[in-house]
Protein backbone atom coordinates (compact mmCIF):
# COMPACT_ATOMS: atom_id res chain seq x y z
CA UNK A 1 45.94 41.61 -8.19
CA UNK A 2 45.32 38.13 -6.27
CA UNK A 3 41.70 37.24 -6.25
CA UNK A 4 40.23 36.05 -3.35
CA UNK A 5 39.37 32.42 -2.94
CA UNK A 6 35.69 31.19 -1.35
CA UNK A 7 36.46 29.89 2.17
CA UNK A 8 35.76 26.36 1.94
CA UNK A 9 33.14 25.07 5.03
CA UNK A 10 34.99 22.90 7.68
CA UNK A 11 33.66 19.10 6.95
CA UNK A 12 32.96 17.46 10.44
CA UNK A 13 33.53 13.98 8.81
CA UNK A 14 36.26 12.43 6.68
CA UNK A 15 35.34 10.83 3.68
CA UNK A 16 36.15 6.55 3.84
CA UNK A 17 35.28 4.72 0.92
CA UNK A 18 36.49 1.43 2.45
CA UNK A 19 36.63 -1.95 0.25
CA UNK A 20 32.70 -3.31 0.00
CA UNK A 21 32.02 -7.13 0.46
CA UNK A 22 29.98 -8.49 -2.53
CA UNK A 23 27.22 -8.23 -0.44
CA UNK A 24 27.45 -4.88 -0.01
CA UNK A 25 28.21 -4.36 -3.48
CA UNK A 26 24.96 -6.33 -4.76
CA UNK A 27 23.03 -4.26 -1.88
CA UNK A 28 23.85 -1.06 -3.65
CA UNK A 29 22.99 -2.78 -6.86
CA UNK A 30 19.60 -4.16 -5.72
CA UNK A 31 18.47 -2.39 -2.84
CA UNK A 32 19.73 1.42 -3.25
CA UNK A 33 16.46 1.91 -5.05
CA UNK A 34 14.42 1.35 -2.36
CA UNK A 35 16.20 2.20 0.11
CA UNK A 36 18.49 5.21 -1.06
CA UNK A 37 17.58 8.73 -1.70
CA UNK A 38 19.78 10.96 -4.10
CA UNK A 39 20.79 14.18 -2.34
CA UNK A 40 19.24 17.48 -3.96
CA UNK A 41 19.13 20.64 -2.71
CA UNK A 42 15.48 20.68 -2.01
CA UNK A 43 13.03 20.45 0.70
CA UNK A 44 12.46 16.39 1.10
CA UNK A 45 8.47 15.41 0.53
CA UNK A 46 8.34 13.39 3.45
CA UNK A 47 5.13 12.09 3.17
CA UNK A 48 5.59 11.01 -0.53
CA UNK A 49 8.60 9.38 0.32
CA UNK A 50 7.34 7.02 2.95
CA UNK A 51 3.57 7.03 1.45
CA UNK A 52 2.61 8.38 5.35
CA UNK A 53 2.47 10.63 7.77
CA UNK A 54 4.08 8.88 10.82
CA UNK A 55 6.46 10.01 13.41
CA UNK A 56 9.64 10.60 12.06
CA UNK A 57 13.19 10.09 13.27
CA UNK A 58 17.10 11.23 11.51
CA UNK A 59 19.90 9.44 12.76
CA UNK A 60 23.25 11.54 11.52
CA UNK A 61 26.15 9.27 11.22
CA UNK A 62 24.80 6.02 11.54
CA UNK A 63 28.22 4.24 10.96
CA UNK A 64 27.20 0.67 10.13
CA UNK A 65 24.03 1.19 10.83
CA UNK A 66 23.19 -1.92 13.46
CA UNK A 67 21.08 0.54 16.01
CA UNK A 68 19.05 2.12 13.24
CA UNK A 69 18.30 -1.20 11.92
CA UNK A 70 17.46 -2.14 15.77
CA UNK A 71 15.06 0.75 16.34
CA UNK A 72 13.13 0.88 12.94
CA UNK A 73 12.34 -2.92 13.45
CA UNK A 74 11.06 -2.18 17.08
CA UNK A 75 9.24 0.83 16.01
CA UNK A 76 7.22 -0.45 12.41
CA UNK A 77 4.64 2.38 12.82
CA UNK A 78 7.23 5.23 13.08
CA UNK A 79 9.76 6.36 9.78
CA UNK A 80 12.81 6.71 10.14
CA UNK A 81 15.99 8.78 7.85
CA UNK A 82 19.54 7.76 8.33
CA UNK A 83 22.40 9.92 7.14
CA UNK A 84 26.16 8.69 6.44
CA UNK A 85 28.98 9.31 4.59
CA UNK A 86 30.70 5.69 4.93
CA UNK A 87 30.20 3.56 1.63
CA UNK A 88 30.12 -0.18 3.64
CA UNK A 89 28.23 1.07 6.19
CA UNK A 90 25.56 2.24 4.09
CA UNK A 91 25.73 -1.25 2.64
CA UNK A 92 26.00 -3.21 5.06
CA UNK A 93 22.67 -1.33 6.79
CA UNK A 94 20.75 -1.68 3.23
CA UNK A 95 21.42 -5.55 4.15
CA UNK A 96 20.44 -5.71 7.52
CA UNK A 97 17.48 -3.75 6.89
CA UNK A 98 16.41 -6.32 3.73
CA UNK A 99 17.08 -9.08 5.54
CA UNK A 100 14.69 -7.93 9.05
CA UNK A 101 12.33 -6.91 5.91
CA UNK A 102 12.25 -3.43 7.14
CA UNK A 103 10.85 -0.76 5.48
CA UNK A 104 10.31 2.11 7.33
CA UNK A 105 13.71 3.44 6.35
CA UNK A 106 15.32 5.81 3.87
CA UNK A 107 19.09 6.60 3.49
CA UNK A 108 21.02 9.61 1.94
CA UNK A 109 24.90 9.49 1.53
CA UNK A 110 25.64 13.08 2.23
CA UNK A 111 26.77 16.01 4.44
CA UNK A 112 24.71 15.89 7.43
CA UNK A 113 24.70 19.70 7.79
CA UNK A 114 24.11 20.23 4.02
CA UNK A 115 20.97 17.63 4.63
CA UNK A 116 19.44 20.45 7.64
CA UNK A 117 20.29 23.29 5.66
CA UNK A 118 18.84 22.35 2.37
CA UNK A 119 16.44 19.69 2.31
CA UNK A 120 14.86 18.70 5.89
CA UNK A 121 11.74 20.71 6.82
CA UNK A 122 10.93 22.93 9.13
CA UNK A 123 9.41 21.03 12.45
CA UNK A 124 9.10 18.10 10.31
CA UNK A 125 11.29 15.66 12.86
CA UNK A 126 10.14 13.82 16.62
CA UNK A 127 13.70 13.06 16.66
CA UNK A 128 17.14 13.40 16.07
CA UNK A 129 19.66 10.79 17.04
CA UNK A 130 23.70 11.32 16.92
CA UNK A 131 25.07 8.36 18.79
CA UNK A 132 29.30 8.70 18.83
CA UNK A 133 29.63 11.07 16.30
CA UNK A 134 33.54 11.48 15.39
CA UNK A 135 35.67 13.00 18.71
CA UNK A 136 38.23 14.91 16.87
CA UNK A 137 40.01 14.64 20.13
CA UNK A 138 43.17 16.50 18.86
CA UNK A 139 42.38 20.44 20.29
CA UNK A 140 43.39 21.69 16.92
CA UNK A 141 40.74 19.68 15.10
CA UNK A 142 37.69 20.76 17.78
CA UNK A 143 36.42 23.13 14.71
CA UNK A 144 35.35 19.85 12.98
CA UNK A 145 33.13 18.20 15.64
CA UNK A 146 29.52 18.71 14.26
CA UNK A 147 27.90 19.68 17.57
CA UNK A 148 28.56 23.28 17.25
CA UNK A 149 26.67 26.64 17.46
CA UNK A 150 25.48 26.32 13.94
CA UNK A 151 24.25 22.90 14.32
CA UNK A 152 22.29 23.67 17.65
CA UNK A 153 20.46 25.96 15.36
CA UNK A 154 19.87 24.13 12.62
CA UNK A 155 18.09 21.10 14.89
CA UNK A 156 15.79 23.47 16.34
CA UNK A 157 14.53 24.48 13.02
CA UNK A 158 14.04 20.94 12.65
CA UNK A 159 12.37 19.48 14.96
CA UNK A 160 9.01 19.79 15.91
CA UNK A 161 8.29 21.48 19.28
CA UNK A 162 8.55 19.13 22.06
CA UNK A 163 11.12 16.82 20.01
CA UNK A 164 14.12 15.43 20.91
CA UNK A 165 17.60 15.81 20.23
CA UNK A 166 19.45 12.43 21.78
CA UNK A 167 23.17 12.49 21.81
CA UNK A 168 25.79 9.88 23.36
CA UNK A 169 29.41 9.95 23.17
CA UNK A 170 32.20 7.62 24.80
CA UNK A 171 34.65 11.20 25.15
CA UNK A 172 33.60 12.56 27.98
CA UNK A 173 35.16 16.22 27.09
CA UNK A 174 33.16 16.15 23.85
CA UNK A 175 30.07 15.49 25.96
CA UNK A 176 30.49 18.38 27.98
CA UNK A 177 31.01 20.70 24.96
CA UNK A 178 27.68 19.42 23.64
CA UNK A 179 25.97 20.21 26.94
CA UNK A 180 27.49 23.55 26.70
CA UNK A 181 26.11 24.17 23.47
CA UNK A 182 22.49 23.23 23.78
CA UNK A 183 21.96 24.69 27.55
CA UNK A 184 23.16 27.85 25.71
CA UNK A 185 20.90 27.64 23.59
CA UNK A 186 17.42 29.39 24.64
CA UNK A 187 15.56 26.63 22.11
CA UNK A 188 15.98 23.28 24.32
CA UNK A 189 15.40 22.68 27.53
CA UNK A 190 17.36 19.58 29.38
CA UNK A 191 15.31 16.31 29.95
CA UNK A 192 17.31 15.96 32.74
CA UNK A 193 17.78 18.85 34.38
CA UNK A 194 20.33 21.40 33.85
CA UNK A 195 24.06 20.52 33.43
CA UNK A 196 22.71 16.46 34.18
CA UNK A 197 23.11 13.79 32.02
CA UNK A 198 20.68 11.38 31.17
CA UNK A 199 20.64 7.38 31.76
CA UNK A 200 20.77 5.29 29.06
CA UNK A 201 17.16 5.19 27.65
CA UNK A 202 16.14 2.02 26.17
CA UNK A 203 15.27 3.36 23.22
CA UNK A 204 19.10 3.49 22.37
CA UNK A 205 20.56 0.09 21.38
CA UNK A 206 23.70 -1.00 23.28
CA UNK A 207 26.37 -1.61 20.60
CA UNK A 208 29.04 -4.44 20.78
CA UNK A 209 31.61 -1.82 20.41
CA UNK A 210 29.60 0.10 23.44
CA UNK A 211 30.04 -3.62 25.58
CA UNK A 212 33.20 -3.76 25.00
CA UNK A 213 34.17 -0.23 26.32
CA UNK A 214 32.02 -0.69 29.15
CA UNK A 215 34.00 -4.28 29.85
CA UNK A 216 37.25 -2.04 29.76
CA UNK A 217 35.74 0.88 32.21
CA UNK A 218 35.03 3.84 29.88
CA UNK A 219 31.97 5.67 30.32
CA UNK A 220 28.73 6.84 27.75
CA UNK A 221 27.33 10.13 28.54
CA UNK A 222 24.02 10.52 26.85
CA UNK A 223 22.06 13.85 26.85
CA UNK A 224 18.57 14.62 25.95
CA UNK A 225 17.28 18.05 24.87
CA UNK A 226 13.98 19.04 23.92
CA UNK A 227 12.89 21.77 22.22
CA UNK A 228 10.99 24.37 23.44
CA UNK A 229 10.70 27.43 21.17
């Protein structure tokens, strides 16, 4: 008699250790303290953890972490959580962060959708940011992008009413699956209008990897949706 096996949840990210710098290294040595959170499964005490109540922002997948660094220093009286999965890029934010002497910032190095299941609170969150999350542009991968029914949920428990969910991608058929998915959804309502896409707000950083696409003619579609209910 075979026994049958747990069905193991589809991971939206791949798991890249990459080789650290020294500085990265010492970063994680030094800095992880004050910077880096241990993942439990728990609610989070956000106001213990930034000694506050302030307006609070999560970026998910903040890759090496140059906007987040960008919009905490520009925004000292708001909090801010960032969420990645990439070893350098965590240290190479803890850096950037020490060296602006930031400190409006707190990092975990988990599973984004493990982090909104288990330990974010309910309409705790202004914002959530996912800036060029991971394509999957092969059709047999699609099951792996994060923005999917599941995750439209989970952001609405989230966020407060009347926050923001900001999303940009450079692949423009992945944009218009994630405007499919949250006009669906009865929850958000489009800051643009429905089935539009939103300028650019300058509240999102232009990246030098974003310049240099925009040199070479690809597009960014960006989408705003707030929540409603």
């Amino acid at each position: 008699m075979s026994v049958e096996q747990p069905q193991r949840p589809i991971r939206s990210y791949v798991l890249r250790q990459g080789r650290l710098t020294e500085g990265q290294q010492r970063a994680f040595q030094e800095l992880w303290p004050h910077y880096g959170l241990t993942p439990e499964p728990r609610l989070l005490n956000l106001v213990a953890l930034f000694g506050r109540q302030a307006p609070l922002t999560l970026e998910i997948g903040f890759g090496n972490g140059e906007a987040l660094a960008q919009i905490a220093a520009r925004h000292p009286y708001e909090d801010f959580l960032g969420v990645e999965v990439h070893t350098p890029g965590v240290g190479h934010l803890m850096l950037k962060l020490a060296e602006q002497e930031t400190h409006n910032v707190r990092i975990l190095q988990t599973d984004a959708m493990q982090l909104l299941r288990q330990q974010i609170p309910e309409a705790s969150l202004n914002r959530v940011l996912l800036y060029f999350p991971d394509p999957w542009h092969k059709r047999r991968h699609h099951k792996r992008r994060i923005v999917q029914q599941e995750f439209a949920d989970l952001i609405q428990r989230v966020l407060k009413p009347g926050g923001v969910i900001h999303m940009a991608t450079d692949w423009e058929e992945y944009a218009r699956q994630m405007m499919a998915v949250f006009t669906r959804h009865n929850g958000f309502r489009n800051q643009a209008g429905k089935g539009n896409f939103s300028p650019r707000p300058k509240t999102r950083p232009l990246t030098k990897f974003e310049q240099r696409g925009q040199r070479l003619g690809h597009g960014v579609w960006d989408l705003l949706f707030e929540r409603t209910s």
